[in-house]
Protein backbone atom coordinates (compact mmCIF):
# COMPACT_ATOMS: atom_id res chain seq x y z
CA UNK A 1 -208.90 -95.27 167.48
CA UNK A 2 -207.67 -94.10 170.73
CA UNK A 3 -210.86 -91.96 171.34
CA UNK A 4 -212.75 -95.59 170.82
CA UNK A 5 -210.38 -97.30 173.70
CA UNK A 6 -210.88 -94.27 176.26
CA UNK A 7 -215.00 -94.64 175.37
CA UNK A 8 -214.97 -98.61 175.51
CA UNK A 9 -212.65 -98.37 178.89
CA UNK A 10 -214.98 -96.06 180.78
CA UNK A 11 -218.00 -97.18 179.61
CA UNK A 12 -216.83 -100.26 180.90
CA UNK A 13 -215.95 -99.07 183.85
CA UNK A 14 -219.17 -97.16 183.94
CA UNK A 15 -221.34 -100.13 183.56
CA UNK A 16 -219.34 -102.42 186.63
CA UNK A 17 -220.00 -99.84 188.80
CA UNK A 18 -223.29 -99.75 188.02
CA UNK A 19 -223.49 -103.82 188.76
CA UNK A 20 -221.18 -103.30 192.01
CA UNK A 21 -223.61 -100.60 193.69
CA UNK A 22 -226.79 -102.65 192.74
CA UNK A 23 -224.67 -105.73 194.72
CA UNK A 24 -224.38 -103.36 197.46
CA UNK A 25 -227.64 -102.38 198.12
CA UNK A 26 -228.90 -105.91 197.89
CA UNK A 27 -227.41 -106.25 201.26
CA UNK A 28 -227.52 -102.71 202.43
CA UNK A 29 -224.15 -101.81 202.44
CA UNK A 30 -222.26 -98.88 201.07
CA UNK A 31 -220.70 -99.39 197.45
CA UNK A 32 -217.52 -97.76 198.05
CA UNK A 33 -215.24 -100.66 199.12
CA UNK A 34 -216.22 -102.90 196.13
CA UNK A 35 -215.61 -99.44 194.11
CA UNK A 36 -211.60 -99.30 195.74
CA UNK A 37 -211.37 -103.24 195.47
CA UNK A 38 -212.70 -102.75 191.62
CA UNK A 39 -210.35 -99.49 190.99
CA UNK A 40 -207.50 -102.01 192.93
CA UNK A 41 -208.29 -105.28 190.77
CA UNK A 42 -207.73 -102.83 187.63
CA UNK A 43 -204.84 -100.59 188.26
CA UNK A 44 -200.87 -100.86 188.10
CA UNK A 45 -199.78 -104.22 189.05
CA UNK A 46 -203.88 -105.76 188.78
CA UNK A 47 -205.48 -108.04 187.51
CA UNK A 48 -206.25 -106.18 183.57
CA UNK A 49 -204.20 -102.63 183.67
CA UNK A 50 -206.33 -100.10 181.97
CA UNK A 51 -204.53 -97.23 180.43
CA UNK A 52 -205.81 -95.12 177.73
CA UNK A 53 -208.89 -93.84 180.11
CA UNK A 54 -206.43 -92.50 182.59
CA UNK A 55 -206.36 -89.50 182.39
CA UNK A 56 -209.77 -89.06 181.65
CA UNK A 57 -210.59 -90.72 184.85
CA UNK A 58 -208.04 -88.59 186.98
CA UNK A 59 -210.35 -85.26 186.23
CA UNK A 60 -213.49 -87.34 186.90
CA UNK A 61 -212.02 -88.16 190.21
CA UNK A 62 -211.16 -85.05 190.67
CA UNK A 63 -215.05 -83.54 189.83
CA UNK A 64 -216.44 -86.05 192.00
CA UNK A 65 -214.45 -84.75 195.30
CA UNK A 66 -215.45 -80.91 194.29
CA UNK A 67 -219.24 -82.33 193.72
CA UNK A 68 -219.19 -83.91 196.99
CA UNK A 69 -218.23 -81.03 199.01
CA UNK A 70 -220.65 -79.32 197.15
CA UNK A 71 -223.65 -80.89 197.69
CA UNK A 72 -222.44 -81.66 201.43
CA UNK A 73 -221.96 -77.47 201.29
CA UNK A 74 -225.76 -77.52 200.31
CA UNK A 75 -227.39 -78.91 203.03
CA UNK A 76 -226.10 -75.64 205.49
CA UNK A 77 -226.49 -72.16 205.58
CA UNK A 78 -223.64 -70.02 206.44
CA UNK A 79 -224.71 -68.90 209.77
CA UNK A 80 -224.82 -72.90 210.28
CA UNK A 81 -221.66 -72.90 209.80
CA UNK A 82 -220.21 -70.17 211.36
CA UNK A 83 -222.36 -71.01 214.85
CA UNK A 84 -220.89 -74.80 214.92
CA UNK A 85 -217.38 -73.37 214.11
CA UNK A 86 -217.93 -71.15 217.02
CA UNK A 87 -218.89 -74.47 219.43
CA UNK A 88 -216.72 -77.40 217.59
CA UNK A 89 -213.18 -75.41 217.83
CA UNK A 90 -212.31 -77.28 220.78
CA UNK A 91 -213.16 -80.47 218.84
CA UNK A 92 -210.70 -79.46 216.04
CA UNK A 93 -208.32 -79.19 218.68
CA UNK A 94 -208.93 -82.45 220.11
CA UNK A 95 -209.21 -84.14 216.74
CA UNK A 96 -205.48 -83.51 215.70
CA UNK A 97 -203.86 -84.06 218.93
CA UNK A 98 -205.62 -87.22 219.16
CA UNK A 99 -204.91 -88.38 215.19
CA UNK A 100 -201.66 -86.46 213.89
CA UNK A 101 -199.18 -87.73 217.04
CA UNK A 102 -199.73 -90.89 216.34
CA UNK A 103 -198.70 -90.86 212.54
CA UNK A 104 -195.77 -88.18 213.82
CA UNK A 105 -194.62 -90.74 216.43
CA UNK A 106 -194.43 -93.98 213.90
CA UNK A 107 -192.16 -91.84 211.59
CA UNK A 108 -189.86 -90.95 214.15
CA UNK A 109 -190.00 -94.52 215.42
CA UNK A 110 -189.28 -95.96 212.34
CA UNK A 111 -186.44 -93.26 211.94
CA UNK A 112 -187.54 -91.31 208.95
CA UNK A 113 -186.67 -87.87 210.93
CA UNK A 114 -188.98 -84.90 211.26
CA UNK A 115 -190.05 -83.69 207.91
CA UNK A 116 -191.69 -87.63 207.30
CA UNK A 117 -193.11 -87.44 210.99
CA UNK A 118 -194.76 -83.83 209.53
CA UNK A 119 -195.78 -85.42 206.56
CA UNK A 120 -197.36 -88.60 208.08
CA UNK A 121 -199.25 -86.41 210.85
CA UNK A 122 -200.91 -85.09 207.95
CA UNK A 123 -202.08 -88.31 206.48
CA UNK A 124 -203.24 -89.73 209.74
CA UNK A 125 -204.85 -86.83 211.01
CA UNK A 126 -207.33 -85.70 208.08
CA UNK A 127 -210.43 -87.73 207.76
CA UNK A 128 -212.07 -87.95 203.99
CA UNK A 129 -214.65 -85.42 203.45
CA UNK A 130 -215.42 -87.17 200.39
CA UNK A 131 -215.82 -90.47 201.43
CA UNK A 132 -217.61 -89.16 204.63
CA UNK A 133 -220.16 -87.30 202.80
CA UNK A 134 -221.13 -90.29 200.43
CA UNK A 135 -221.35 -92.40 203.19
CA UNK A 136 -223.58 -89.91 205.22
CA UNK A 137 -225.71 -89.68 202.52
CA UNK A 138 -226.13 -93.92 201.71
CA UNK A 139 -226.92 -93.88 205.25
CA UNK A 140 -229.31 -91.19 205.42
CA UNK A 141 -227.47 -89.53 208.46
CA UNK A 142 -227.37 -85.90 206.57
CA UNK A 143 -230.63 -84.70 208.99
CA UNK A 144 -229.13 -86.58 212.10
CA UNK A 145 -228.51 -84.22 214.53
CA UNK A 146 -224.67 -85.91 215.15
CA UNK A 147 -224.09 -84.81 211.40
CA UNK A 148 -223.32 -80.97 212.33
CA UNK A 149 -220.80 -82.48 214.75
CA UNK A 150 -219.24 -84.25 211.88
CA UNK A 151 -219.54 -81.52 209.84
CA UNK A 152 -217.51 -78.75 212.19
CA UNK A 153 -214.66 -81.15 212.24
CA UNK A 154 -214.73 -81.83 208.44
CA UNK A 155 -214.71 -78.12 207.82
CA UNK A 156 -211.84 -76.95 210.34
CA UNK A 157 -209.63 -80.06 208.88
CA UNK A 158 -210.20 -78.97 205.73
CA UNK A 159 -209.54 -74.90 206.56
CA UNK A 160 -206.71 -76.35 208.66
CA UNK A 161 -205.20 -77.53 205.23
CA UNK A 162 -204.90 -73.90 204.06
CA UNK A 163 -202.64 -73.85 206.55
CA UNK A 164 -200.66 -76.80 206.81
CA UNK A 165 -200.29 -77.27 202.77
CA UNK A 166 -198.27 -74.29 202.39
CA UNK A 167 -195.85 -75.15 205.52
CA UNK A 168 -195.64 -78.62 204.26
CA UNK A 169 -194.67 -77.27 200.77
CA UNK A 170 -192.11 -75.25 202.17
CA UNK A 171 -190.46 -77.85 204.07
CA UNK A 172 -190.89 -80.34 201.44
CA UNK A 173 -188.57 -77.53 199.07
CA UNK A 174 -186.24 -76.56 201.49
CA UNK A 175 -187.90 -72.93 201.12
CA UNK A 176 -186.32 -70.46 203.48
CA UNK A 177 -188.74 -68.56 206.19
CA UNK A 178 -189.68 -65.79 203.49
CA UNK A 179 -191.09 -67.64 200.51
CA UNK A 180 -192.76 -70.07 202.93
CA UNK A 181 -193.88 -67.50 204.90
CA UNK A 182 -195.34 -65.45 201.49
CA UNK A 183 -196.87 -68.54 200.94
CA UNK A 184 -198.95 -69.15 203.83
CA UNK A 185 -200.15 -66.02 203.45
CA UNK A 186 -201.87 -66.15 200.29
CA UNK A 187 -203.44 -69.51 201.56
CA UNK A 188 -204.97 -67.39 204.50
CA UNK A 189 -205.76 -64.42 202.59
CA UNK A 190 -208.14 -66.76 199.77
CA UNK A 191 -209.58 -69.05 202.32
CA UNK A 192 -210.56 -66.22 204.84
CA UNK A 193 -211.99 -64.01 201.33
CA UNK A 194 -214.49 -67.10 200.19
CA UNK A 195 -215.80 -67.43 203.67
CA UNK A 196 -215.97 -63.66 203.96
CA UNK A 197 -217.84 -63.25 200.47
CA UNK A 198 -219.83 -66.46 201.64
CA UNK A 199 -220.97 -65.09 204.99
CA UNK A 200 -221.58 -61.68 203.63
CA UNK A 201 -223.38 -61.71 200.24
CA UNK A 202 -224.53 -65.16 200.08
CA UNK A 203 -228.07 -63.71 199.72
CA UNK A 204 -226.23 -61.59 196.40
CA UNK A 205 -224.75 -64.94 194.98
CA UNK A 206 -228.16 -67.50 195.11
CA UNK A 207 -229.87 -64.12 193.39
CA UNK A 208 -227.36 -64.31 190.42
CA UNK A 209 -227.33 -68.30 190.24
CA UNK A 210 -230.78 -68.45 190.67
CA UNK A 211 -233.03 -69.28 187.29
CA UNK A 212 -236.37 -71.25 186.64
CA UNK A 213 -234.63 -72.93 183.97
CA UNK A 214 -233.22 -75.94 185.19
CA UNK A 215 -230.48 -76.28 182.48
CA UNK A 216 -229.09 -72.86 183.31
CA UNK A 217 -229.01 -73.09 187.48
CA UNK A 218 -227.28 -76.53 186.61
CA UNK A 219 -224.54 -74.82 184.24
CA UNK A 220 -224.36 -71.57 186.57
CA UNK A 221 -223.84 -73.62 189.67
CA UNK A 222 -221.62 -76.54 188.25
CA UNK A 223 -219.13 -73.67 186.42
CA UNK A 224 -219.07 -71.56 189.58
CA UNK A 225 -217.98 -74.10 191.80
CA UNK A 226 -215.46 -75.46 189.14
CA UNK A 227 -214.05 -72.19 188.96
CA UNK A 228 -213.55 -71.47 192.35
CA UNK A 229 -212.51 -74.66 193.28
CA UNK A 230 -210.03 -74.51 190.53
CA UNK A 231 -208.87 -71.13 191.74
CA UNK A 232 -208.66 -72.15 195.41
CA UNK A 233 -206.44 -75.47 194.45
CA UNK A 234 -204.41 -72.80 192.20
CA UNK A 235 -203.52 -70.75 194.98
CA UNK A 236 -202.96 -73.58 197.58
CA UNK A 237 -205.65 -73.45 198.96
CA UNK A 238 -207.94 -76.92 199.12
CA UNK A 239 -210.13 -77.14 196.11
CA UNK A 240 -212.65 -79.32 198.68
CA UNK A 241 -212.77 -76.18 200.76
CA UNK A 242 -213.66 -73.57 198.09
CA UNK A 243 -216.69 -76.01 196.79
CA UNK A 244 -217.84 -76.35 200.32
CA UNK A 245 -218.05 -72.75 200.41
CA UNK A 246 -219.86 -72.43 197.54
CA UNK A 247 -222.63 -74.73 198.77
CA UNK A 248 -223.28 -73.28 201.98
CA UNK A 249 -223.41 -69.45 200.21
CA UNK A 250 -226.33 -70.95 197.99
CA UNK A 251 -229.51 -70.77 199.61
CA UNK A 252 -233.57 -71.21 199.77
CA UNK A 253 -234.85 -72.48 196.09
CA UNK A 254 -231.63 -72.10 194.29
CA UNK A 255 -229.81 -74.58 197.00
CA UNK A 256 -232.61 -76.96 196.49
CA UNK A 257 -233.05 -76.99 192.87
CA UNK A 258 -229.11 -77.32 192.68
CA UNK A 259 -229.55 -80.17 194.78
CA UNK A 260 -231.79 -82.26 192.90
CA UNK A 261 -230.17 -81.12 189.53
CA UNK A 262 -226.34 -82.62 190.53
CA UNK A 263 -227.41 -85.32 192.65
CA UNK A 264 -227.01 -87.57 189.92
CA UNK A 265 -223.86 -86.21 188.54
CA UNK A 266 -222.54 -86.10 192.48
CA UNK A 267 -223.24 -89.87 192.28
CA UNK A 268 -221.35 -90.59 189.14
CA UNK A 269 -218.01 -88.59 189.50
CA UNK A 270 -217.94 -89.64 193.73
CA UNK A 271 -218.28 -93.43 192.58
CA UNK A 272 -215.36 -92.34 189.57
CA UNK A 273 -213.11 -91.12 192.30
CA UNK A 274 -212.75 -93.78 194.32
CA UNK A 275 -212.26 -96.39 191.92
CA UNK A 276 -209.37 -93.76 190.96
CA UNK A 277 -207.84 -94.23 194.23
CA UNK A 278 -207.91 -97.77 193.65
CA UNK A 279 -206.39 -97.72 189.94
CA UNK A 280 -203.29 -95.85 191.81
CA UNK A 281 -202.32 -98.48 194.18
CA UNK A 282 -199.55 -101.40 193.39
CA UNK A 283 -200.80 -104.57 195.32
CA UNK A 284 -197.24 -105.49 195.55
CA UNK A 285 -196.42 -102.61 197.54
CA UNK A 286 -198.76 -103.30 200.37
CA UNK A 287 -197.34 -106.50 201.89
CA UNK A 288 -193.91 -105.09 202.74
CA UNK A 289 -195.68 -102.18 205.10
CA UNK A 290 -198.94 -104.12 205.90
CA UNK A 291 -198.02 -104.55 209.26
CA UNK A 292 -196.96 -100.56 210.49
CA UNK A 293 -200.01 -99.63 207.99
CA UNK A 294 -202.68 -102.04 210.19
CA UNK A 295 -201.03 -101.16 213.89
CA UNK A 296 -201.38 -97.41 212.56
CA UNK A 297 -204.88 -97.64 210.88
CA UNK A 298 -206.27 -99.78 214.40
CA UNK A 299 -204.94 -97.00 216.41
CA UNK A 300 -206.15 -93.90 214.38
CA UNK A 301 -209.53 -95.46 213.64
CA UNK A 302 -210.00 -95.64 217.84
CA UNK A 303 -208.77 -91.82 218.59
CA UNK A 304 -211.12 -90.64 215.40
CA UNK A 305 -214.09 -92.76 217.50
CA UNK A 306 -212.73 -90.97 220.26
CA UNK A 307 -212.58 -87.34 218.71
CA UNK A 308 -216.18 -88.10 217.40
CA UNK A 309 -217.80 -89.65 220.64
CA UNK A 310 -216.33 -86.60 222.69
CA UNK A 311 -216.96 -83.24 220.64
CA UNK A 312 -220.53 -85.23 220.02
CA UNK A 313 -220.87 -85.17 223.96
CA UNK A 314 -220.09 -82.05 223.98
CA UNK A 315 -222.55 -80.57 222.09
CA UNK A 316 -225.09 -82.68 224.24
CA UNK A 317 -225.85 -85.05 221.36
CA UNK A 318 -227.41 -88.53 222.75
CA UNK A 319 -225.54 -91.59 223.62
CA UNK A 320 -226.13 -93.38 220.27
CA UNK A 321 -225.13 -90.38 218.35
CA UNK A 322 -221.88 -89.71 219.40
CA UNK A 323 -220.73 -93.61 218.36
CA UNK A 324 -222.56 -92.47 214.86
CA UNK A 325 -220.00 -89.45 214.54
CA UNK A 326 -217.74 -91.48 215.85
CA UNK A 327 -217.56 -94.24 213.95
CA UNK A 328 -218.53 -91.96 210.97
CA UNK A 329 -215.08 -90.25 210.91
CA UNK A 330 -212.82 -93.12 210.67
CA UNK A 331 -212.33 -92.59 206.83
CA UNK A 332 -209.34 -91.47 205.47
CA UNK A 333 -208.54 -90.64 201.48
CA UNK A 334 -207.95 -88.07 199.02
CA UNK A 335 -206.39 -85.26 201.21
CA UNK A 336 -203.82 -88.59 202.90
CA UNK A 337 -203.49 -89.49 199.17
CA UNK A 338 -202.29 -85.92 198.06
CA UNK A 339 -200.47 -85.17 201.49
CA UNK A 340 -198.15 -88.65 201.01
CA UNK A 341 -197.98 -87.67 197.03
CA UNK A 342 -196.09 -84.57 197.75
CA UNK A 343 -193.35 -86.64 199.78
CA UNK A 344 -192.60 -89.25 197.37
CA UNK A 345 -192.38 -86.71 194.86
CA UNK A 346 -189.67 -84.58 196.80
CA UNK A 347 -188.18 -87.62 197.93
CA UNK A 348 -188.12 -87.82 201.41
CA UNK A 349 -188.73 -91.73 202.12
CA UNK A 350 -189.30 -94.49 200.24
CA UNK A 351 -191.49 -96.12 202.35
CA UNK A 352 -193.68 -93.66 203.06
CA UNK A 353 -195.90 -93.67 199.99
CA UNK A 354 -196.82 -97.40 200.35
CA UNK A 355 -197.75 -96.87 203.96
CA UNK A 356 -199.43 -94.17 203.49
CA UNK A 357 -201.49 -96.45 200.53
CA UNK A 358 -201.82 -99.34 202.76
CA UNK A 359 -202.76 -97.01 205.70
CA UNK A 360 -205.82 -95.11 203.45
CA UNK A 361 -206.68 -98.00 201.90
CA UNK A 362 -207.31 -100.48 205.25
CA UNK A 363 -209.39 -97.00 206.98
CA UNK A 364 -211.03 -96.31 203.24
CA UNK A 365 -212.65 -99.78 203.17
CA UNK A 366 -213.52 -100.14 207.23
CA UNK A 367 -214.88 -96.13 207.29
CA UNK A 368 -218.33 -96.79 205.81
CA UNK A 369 -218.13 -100.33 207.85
CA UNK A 370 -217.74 -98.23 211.28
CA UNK A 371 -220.04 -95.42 210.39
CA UNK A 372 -222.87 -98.13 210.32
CA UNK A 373 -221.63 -100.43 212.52
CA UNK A 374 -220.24 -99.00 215.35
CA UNK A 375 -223.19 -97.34 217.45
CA UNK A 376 -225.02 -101.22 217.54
CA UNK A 377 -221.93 -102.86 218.19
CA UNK A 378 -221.70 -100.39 221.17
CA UNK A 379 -224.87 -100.36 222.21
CA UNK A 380 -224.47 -104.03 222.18
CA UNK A 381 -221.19 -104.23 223.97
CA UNK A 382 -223.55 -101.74 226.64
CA UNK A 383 -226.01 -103.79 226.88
CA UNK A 384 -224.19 -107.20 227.99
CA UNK A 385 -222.24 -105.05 230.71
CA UNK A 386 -225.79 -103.71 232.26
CA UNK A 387 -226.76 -107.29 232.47
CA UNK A 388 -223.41 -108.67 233.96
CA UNK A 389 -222.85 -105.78 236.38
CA UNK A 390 -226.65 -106.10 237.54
CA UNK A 391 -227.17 -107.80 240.85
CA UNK A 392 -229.06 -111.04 240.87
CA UNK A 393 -232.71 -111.27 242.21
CA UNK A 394 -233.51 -112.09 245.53
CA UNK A 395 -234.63 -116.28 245.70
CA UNK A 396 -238.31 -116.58 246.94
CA UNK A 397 -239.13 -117.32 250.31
CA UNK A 398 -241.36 -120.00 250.98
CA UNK A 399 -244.15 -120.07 252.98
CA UNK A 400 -242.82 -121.49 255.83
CA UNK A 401 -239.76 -119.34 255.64
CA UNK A 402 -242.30 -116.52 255.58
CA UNK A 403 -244.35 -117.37 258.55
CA UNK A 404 -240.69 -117.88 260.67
CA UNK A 405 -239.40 -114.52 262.90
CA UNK A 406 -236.53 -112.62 261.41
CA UNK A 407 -233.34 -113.83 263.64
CA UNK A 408 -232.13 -111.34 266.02
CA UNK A 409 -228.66 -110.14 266.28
């Protein structure tokens, strides 16, 4: 009987997204805010609580964000990567100056002291790689050539997590300098091993993965990347980060073929995920902090346009593609989601997980709207200042004004 509920449930929930991304592309939008509104409508405190599929929908959610990276991971080779790594650094740098102040600075000014001003950096300063590379891909931006931009600062955020996890875990425990310390470094020590097994025998892995059968390069390639995404997460490392890894070490055929094989399944589990998010958020929490969450989400969505436009500029993409990376950054969710998790569960301030919910949830809705509407809008905005600042044509002289002698000072 229970089995039936947990098949009726997701089926159900199956078939409305289904319906809610056909809706979409009637008007050519992305599907993933009616997904959060649908996963909102149904969770704790909605409009029809659904509970026995719960669970089952957690490790769905949790699939989709490994697939994502994954197939994101596809689309570059590892000398890609390392070469934009090498060039975007300074970007990485920019990008959490600009975004994890701000979230450190409304903590302290709302006087929940320094370990909820570490915590909150966090959640304001990581952008979604998930929700990024779904919306990338409804938009058909993967070729663009703004999208390796996008891509370095994705990456470093998400390496950047091997580091700041561990230190956040510490200081979440009350861990003295030795255990944190121990910590940090078996983060380090994983994350710098996948890239180094990814850089060097990536031409050894696609050889072992590769197969003409198309039902055992989809089992080989789905199991591998569960397993090391699994082992990364295990070992506090992000699981996101291990799957990306994964995809760029494939290469050739066997990247390809993987492609076109878990496409589908990307699809299904990224469109599970977020209406996961959504099942996990109490409406009635979001009033009381609406107003810090907006004021924060306004200011953070301008500095990640900001980090975007510049690191773009930088790597002498053109005027409309840096508002495209720009604007295409904006996103926050499942890292913010996990960061603001860890608080609540050690305690540290109330308030901070429904801000933090508010806060993702405002930037998870208007990410996908700014990554496709904030190039026109500013090419827009351009174009009625050229037009204003442009002097005003000289009248026409008459003929008899023509025929008279210029006066002489």
């Amino acid at each position: 009987m229970h089995s039936a509920v947990i098949l009726i449930e997701f089926g159900a929930i199956i078939l409305g997204l289904g319906l809610l991304g056909r809706f979409a592309g009637r008007f050519g939008m992305s599907p993933i805010p009616l997904y959060l509104l649908a996963g909102l409508a149904f969770g704790e405190g909605g409009l029809l609580p659904l509970g026995a599929s719960e669970e089952f929908v957690a490790i769905g959610a949790e699939i989709g964000v490994v697939l994502l990276l994954l197939m994101l991971g596809l689309e570059y080779t590892a000398s890609d990567l390392v070469s934009n790594l090498r060039t975007q650094y300074p970007a990485g740098l920019v990008d959490m100056a600009l975004n994890a102040l701000p979230g450190a600075a409304m903590a302290l000014l709302l006087g929940w002291g320094p370990v909820a001003a570490v915590v909150l950096a966090g959640v304001t300063w990581i952008s979604s790689s998930g929700v990024i590379a779904k919306v990338l891909g409804d938009l058909g931006r993967l070729g663009n050539r703004e999208t390796p931009v996008i891509l370095s600062i994705l990456v470093m955020e998400d390496l950047a997590m091997a580091v700041y996890l561990p230190v956040l875990t510490a200081l979440l425990a009350g861990t003295g300098w030795v255990a944190g310390g121990l910590t940090l470094a078996i983060a380090l020590s994983v994350a710098g091993l996948v890239l180094f097994a990814a850089l060097r025998y990536g031409r050894v892995i696609s050889r072992f993965v590769s197969s003409d059968d198309p039902e055992k390069l989809l089992l080989v390639v789905l199991g591998l990347t569960l397993l090391v995404a699994g082992i990364a997460q295990q070992l506090q490392v992000s699981a996101a980060v291990g799957a990306f890894l994964v995809g760029i070490a494939l290469s050739g055929e066997v990247a390809e073929g993987a492609h076109t094989l878990l496409s589908p399944l990307r699809d299904l589990f990224a469109a599970v995920f977020f209406v996961f998010f959504g099942l996990h958020t109490d409406p009635a929490s979001i009033p009381p902090v609406l107003l810090p969450a907006l004021a924060l989400a306004v200011l953070t969505a301008g500095t990640k346009i900001a980090t975007g436009y510049w690191a773009a500029r930088r790597a002498r993409v053109s005027a409309k593609g840096r508002w495209r990376a720009g604007g295409a950054l904006v996103a926050r969710g499942e890292f913010s989601i996990v960061i603001a998790g860890l608080a609540v569960t050690a305690g540290v301030e109330p308030a901070l997980g429904p801000l933090a919910t508010a806060y993702v949830l405002i930037l998870v809705i208007a990410g996908p709207l700014t990554a496709r509407w904030t190039e026109p809008l500013a090419r827009r905005l351009t174009e009625r200042r050229t037009r204003v600042q442009a002097p005003a044509p000289a009248p026409e002289r008459t003929a008899e004004e023509a025929t008279e002698p210029a006066p002489v000072d």
